[in-house]
C-alpha atoms as a PDB file:
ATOM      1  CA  UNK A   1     112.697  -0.584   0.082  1.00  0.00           C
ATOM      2  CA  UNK A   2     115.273   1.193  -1.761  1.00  0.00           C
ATOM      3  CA  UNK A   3     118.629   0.774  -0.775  1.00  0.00           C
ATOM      4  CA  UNK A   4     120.353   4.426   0.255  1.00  0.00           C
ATOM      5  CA  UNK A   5     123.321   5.174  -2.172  1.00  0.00           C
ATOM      6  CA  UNK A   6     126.359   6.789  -0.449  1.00  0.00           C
ATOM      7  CA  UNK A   7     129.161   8.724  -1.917  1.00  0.00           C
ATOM      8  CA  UNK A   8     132.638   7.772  -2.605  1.00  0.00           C
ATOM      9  CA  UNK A   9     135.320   9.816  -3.431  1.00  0.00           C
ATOM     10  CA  UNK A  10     139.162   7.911  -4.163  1.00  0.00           C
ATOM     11  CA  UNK A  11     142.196  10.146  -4.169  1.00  0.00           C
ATOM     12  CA  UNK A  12     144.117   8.043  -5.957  1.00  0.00           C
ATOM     13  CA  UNK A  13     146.568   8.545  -9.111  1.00  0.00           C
ATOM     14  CA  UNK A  14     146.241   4.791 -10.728  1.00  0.00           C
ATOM     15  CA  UNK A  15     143.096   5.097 -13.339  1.00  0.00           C
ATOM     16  CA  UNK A  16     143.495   1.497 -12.771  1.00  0.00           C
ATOM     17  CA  UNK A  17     142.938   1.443  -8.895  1.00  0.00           C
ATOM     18  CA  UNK A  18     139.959   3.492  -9.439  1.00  0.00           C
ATOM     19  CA  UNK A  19     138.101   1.471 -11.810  1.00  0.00           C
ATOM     20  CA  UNK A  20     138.763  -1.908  -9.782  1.00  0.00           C
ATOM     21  CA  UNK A  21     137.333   0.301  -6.856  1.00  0.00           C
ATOM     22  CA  UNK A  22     134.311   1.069  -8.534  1.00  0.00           C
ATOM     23  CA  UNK A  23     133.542  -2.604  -9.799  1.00  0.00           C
ATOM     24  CA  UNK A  24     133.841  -3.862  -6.203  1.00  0.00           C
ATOM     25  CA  UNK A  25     131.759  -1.131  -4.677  1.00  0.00           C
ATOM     26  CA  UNK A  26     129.131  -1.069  -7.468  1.00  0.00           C
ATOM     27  CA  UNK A  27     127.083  -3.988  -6.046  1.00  0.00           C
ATOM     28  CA  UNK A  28     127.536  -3.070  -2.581  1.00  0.00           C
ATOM     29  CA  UNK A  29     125.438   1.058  -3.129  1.00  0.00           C
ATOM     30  CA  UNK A  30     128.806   3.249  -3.463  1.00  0.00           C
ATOM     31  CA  UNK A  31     128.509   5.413  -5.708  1.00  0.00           C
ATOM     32  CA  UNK A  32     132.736   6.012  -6.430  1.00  0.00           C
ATOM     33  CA  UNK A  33     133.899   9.168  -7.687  1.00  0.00           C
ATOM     34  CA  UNK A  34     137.810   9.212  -8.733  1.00  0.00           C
ATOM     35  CA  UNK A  35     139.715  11.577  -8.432  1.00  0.00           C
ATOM     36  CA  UNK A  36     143.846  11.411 -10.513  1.00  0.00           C
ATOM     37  CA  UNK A  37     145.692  12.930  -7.597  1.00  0.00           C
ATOM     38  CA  UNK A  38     145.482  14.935  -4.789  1.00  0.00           C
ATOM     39  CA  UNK A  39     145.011  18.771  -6.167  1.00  0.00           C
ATOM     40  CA  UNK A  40     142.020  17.326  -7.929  1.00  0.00           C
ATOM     41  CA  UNK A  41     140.866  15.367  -5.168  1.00  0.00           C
ATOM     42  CA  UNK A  42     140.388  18.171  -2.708  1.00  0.00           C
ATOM     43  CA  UNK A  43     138.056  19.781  -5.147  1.00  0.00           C
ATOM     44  CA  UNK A  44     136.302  17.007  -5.899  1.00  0.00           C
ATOM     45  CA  UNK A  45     135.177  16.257  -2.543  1.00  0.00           C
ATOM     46  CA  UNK A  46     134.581  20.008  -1.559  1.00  0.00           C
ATOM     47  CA  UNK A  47     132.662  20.018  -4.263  1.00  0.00           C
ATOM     48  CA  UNK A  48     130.757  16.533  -3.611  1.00  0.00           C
ATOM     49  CA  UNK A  49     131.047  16.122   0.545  1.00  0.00           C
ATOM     50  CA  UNK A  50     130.536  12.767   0.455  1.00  0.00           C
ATOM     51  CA  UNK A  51     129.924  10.102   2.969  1.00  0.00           C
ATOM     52  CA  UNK A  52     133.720   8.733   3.090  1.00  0.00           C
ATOM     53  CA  UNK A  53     137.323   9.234   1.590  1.00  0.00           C
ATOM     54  CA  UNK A  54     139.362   6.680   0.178  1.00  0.00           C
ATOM     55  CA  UNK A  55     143.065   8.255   0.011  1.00  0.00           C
ATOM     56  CA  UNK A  56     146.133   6.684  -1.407  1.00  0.00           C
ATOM     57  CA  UNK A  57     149.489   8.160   0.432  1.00  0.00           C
ATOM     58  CA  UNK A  58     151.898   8.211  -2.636  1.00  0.00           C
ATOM     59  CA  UNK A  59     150.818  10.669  -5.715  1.00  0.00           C
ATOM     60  CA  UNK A  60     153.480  12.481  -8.007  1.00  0.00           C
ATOM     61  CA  UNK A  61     151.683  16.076  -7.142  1.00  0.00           C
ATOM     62  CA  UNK A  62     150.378  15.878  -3.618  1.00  0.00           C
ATOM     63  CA  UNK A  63     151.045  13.140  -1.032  1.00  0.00           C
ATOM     64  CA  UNK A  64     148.278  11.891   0.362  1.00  0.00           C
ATOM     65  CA  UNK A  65     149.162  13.414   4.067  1.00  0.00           C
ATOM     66  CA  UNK A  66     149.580  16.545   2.727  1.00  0.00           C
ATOM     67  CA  UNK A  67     145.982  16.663   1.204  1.00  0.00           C
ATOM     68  CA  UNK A  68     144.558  14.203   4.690  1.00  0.00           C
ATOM     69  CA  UNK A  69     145.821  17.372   6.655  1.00  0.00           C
ATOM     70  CA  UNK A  70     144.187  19.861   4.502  1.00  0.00           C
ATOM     71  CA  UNK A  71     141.129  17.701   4.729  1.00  0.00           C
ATOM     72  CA  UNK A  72     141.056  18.097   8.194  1.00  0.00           C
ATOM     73  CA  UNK A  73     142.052  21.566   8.310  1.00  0.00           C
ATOM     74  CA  UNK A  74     138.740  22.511   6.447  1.00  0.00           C
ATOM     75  CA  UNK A  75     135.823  22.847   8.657  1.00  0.00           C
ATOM     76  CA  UNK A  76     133.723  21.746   5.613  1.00  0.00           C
ATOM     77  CA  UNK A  77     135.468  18.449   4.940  1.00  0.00           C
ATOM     78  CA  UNK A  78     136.779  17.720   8.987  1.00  0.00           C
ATOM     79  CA  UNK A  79     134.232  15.593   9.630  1.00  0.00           C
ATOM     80  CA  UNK A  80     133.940  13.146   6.517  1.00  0.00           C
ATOM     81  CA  UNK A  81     135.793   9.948   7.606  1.00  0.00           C
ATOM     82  CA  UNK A  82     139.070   9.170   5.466  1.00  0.00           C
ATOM     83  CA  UNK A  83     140.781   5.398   5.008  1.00  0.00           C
ATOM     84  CA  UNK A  84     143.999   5.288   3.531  1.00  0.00           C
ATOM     85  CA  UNK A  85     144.130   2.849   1.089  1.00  0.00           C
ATOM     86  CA  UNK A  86     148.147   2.286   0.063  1.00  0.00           C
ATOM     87  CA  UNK A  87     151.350   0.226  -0.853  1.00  0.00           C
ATOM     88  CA  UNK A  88     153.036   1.256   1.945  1.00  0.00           C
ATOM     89  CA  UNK A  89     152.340  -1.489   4.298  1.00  0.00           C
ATOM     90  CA  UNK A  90     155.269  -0.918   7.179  1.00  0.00           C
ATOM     91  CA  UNK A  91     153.980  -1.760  10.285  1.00  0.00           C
ATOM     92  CA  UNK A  92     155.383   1.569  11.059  1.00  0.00           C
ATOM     93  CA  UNK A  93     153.042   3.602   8.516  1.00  0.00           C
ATOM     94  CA  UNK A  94     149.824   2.101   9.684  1.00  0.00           C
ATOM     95  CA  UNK A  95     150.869   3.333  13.696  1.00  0.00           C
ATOM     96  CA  UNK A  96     151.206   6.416  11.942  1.00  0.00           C
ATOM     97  CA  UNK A  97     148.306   6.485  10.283  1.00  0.00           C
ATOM     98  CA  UNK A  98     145.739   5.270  13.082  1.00  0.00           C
ATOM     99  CA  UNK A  99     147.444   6.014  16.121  1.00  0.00           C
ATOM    100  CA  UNK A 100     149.403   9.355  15.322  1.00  0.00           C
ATOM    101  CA  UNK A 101     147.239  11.129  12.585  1.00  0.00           C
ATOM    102  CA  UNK A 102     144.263   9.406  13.338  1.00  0.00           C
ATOM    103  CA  UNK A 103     142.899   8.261  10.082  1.00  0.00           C
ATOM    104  CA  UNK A 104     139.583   6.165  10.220  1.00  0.00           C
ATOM    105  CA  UNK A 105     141.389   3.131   8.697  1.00  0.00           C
ATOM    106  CA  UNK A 106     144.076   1.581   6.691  1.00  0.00           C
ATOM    107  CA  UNK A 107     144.232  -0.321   4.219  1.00  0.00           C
ATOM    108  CA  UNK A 108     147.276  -2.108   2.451  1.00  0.00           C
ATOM    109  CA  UNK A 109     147.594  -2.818  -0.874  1.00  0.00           C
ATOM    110  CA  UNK A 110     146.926  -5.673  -2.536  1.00  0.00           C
ATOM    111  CA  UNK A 111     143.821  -5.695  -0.646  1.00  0.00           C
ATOM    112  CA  UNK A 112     140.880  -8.138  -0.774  1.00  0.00           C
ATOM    113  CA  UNK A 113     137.223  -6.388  -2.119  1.00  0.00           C
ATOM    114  CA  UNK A 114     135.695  -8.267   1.594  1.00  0.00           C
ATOM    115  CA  UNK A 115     138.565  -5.837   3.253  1.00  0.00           C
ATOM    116  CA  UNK A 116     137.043  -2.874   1.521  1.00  0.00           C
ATOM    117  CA  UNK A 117     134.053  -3.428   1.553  1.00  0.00           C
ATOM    118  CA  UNK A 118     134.438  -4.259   5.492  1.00  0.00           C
ATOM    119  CA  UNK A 119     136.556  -1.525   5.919  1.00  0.00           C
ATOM    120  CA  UNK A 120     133.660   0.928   4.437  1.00  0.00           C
ATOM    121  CA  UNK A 121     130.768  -0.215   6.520  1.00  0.00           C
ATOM    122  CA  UNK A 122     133.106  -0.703   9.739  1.00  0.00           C
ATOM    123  CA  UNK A 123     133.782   3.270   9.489  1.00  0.00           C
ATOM    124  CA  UNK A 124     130.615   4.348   8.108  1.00  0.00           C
ATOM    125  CA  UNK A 125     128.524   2.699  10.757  1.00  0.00           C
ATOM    126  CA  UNK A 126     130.908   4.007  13.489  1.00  0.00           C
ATOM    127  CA  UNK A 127     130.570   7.457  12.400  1.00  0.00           C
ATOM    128  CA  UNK A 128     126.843   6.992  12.372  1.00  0.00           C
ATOM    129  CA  UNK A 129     126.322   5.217  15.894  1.00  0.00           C
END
């Protein structure tokens, strides 16, 4: 039996993040497509629509709420769960994030790969139940 593949796409303007994303997920059947900010990021995953978002919050072109609430203000891209992945760790960002604009997760940085990884199939098998 062949294990099912799903997309990836990581908003995210550290080459560096992105690789060490991919190398985690690799082994677990993400496929991870990067994307250097948050202009290119919103095409990439209108042009993909894949299975989850990974967004980081602070980008030198876009912030990543500014391109979470264009996410969501696309009927084509609404639906595709979106965990922010980012440095800033305040308890007062991550009420923000969950509680007030309702993103699927958070994640702080440094983070462990077991958090992302558990992070991933947490959301993904929520969205699917």
């Amino acid at each position: 039996m062949t294990e099912i593949v799903r997309k990836v796409v990581y908003i995210e303007d550290e080459q560096e993040m992105i690789d060490l994303v991919k190398l985690i997920l690799a082994r677990k059947h993400f496929e991870v497509f990067g994307a250097a900010g948050g202009r290119v990021g919103l095409d990439l995953v209108r042009r993909i629509l894949p299975d989850i978002i990974l967004l980081d919050l602070m980008m030198p072109d876009m912030d990543g709420w500014e391109v979470y609430q264009q996410l969501k203000a696309d009927e084509t891209t609404r639906a595709i769960p979106v965990i922010v992945i980012t440095a800033k760790a305040q308890n007062i960002d991550k009420v923000l994030g969950l509680h007030i604009a309702k993103v699927d997760d958070y994640i702080a940085k440094p983070f462990s790969p077991r958090d992302l990884v558990d992070s991933l199939e947490k959301v993904l098998a929520s969205k699917s139940a």
